[in-house]
N, C-alpha and C. Protein backbone atom coordinates (compact mmCIF):
# COMPACT_ATOMS: atom_id res chain seq x y z
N UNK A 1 -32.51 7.42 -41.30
CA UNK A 1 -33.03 8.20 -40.20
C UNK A 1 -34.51 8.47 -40.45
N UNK A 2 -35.48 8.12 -39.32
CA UNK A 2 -36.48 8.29 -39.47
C UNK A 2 -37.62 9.85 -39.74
N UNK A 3 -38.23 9.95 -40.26
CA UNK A 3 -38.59 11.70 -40.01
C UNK A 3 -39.93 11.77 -39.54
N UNK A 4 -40.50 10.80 -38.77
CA UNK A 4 -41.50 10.71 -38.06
C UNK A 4 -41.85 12.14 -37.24
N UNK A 5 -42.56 11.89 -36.81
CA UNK A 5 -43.09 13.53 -35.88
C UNK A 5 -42.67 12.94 -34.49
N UNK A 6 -42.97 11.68 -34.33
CA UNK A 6 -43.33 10.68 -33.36
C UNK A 6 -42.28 9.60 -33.02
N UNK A 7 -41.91 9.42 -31.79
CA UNK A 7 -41.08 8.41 -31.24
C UNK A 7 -41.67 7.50 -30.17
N UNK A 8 -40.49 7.27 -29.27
CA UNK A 8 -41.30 6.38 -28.33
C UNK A 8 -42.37 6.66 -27.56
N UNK A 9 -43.31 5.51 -26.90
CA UNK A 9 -44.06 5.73 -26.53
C UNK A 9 -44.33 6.30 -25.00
N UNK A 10 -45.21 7.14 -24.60
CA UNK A 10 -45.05 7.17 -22.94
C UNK A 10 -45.95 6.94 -21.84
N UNK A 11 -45.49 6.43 -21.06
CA UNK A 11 -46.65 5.56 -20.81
C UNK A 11 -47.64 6.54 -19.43
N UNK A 12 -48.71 6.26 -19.37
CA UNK A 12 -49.62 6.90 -18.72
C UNK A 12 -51.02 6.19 -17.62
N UNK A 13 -50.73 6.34 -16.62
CA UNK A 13 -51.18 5.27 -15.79
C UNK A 13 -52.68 5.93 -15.34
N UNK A 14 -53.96 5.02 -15.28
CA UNK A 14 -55.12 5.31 -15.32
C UNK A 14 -55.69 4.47 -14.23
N UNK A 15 -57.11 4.89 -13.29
CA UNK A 15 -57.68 4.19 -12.60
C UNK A 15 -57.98 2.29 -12.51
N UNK A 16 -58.35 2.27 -14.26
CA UNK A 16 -58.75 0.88 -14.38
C UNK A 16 -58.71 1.34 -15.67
N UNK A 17 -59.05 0.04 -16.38
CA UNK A 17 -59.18 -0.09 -17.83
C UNK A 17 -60.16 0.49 -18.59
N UNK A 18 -61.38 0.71 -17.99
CA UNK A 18 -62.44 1.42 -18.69
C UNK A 18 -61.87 2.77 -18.76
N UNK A 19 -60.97 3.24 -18.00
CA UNK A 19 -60.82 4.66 -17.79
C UNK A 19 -59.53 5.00 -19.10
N UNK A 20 -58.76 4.36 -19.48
CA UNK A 20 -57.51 4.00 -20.20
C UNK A 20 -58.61 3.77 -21.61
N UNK A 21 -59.17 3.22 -22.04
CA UNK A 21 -59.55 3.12 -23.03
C UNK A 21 -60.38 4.05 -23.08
N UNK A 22 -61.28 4.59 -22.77
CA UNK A 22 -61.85 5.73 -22.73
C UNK A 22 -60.81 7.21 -23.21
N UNK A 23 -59.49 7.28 -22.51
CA UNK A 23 -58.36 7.94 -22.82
C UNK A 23 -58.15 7.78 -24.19
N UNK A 24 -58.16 6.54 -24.73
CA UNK A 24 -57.34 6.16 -25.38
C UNK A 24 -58.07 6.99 -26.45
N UNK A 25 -59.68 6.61 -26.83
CA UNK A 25 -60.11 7.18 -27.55
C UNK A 25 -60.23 8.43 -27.96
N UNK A 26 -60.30 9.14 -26.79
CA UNK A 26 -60.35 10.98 -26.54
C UNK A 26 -58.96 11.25 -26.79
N UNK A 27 -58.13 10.55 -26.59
CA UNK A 27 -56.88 11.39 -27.18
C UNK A 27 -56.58 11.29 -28.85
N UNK A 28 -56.69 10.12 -29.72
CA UNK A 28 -56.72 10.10 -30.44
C UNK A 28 -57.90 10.88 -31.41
N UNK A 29 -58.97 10.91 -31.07
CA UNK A 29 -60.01 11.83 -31.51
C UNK A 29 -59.35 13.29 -31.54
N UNK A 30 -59.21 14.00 -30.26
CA UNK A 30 -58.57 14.98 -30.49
C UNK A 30 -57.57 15.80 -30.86
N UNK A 31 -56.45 14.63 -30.91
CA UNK A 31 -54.77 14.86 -31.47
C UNK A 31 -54.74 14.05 -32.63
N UNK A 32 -55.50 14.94 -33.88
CA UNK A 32 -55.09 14.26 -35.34
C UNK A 32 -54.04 13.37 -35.83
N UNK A 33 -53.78 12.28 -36.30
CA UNK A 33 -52.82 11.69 -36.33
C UNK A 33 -52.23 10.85 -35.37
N UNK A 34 -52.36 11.43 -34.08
CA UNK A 34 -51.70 10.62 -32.94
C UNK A 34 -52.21 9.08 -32.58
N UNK A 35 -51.54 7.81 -32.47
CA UNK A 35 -52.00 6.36 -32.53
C UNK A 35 -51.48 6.16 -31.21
N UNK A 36 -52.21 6.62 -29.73
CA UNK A 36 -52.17 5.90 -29.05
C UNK A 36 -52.59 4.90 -28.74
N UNK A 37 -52.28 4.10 -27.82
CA UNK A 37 -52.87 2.64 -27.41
C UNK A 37 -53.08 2.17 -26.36
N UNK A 38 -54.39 1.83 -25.74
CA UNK A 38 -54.26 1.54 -24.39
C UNK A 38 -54.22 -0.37 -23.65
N UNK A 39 -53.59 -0.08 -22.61
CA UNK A 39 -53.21 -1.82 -22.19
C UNK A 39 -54.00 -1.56 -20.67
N UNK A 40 -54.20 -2.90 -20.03
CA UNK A 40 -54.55 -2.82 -19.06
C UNK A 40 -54.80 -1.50 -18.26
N UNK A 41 -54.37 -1.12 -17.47
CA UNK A 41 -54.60 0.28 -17.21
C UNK A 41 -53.18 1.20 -17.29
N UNK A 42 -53.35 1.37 -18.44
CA UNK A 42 -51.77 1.93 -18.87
C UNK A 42 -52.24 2.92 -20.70
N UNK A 43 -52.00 4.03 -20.69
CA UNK A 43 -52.52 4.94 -21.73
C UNK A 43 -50.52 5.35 -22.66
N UNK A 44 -50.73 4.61 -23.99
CA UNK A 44 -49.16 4.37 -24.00
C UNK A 44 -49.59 5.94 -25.37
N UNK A 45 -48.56 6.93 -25.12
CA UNK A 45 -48.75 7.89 -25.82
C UNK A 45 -47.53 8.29 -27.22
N UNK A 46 -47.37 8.12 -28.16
CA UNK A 46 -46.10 8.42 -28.51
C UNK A 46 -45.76 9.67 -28.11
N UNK A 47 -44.41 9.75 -28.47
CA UNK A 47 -43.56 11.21 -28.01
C UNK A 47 -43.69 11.99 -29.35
N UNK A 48 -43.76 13.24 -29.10
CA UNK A 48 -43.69 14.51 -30.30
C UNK A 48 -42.84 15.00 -29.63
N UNK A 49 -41.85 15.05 -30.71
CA UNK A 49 -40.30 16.00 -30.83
C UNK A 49 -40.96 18.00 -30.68
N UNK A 50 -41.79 17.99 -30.32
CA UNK A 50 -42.15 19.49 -30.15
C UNK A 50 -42.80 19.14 -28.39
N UNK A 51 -41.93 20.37 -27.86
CA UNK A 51 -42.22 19.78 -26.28
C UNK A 51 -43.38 21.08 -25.59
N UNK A 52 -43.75 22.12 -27.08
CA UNK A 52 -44.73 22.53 -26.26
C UNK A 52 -46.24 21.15 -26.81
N UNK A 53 -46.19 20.57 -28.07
CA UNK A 53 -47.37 19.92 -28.19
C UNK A 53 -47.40 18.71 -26.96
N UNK A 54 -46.11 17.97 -26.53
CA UNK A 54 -46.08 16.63 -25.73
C UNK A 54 -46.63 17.30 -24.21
N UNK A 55 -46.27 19.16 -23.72
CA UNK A 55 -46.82 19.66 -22.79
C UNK A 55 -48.47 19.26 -22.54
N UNK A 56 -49.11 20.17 -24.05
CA UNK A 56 -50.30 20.17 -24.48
C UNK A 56 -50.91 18.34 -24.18
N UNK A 57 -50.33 17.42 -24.26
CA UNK A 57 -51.07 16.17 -24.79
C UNK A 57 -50.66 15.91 -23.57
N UNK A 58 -49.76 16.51 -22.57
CA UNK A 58 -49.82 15.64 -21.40
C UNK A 58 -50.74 16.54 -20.19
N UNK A 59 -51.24 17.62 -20.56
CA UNK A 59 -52.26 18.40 -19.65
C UNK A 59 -53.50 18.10 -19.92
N UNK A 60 -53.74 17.56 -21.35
CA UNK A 60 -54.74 17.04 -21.47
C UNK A 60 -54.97 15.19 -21.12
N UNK A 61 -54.40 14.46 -21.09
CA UNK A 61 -54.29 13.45 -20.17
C UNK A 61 -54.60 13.68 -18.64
N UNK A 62 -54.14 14.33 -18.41
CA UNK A 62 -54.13 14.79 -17.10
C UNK A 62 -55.65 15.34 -16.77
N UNK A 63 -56.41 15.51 -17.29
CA UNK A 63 -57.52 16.33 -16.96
C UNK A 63 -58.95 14.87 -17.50
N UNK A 64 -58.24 14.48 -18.36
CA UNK A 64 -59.08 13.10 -18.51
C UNK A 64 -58.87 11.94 -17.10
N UNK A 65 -57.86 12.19 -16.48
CA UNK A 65 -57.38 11.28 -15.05
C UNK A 65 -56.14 10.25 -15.05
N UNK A 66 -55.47 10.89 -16.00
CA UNK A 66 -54.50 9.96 -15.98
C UNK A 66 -53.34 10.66 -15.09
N UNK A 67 -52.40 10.31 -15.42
CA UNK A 67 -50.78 10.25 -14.77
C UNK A 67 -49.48 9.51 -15.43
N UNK A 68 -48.54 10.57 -15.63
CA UNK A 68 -47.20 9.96 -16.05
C UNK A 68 -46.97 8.83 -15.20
N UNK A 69 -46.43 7.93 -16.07
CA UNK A 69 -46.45 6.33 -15.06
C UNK A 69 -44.77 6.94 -13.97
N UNK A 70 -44.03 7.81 -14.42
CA UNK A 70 -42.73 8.13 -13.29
C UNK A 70 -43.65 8.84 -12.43
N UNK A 71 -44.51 9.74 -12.52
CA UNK A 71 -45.13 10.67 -11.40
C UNK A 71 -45.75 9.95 -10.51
């Protein structure tokens, strides 16, 4: 059993690609540890088993311009 902090990834849908990599960087800069990755215009985030931090990392996505790829 794994004891990661971190599971799957979630994916996060962005204007275009400059905008996704741009994400990509600012999230990882600011969430120590966290290895997101960005694809075409898609911001892939892992999951944290703590759902006030995955709140936190998804309000801050959100304010950079992204969007849950279900929303």
């Amino acid at each position: 059993m794994s004891t990661s902090k971190f599971n799957a990834p979630i994916p996060f849908c962005f204007k275009n690609k400059a905008a996704a990599i741009a994400a990509e960087a600012a999230v990882n800069e600011h969430f120590d540890g966290m290895k997101a990755y960005a694809t075409e215009r898609t911001l892939f985030v892992p999951e944290h088993k703590s759902m006030l931090f995955r709140l936190g990392v998804e309000d801050f996505i959100r304010k950079l311009g992204g969007r849950r790829h279900s929303d």
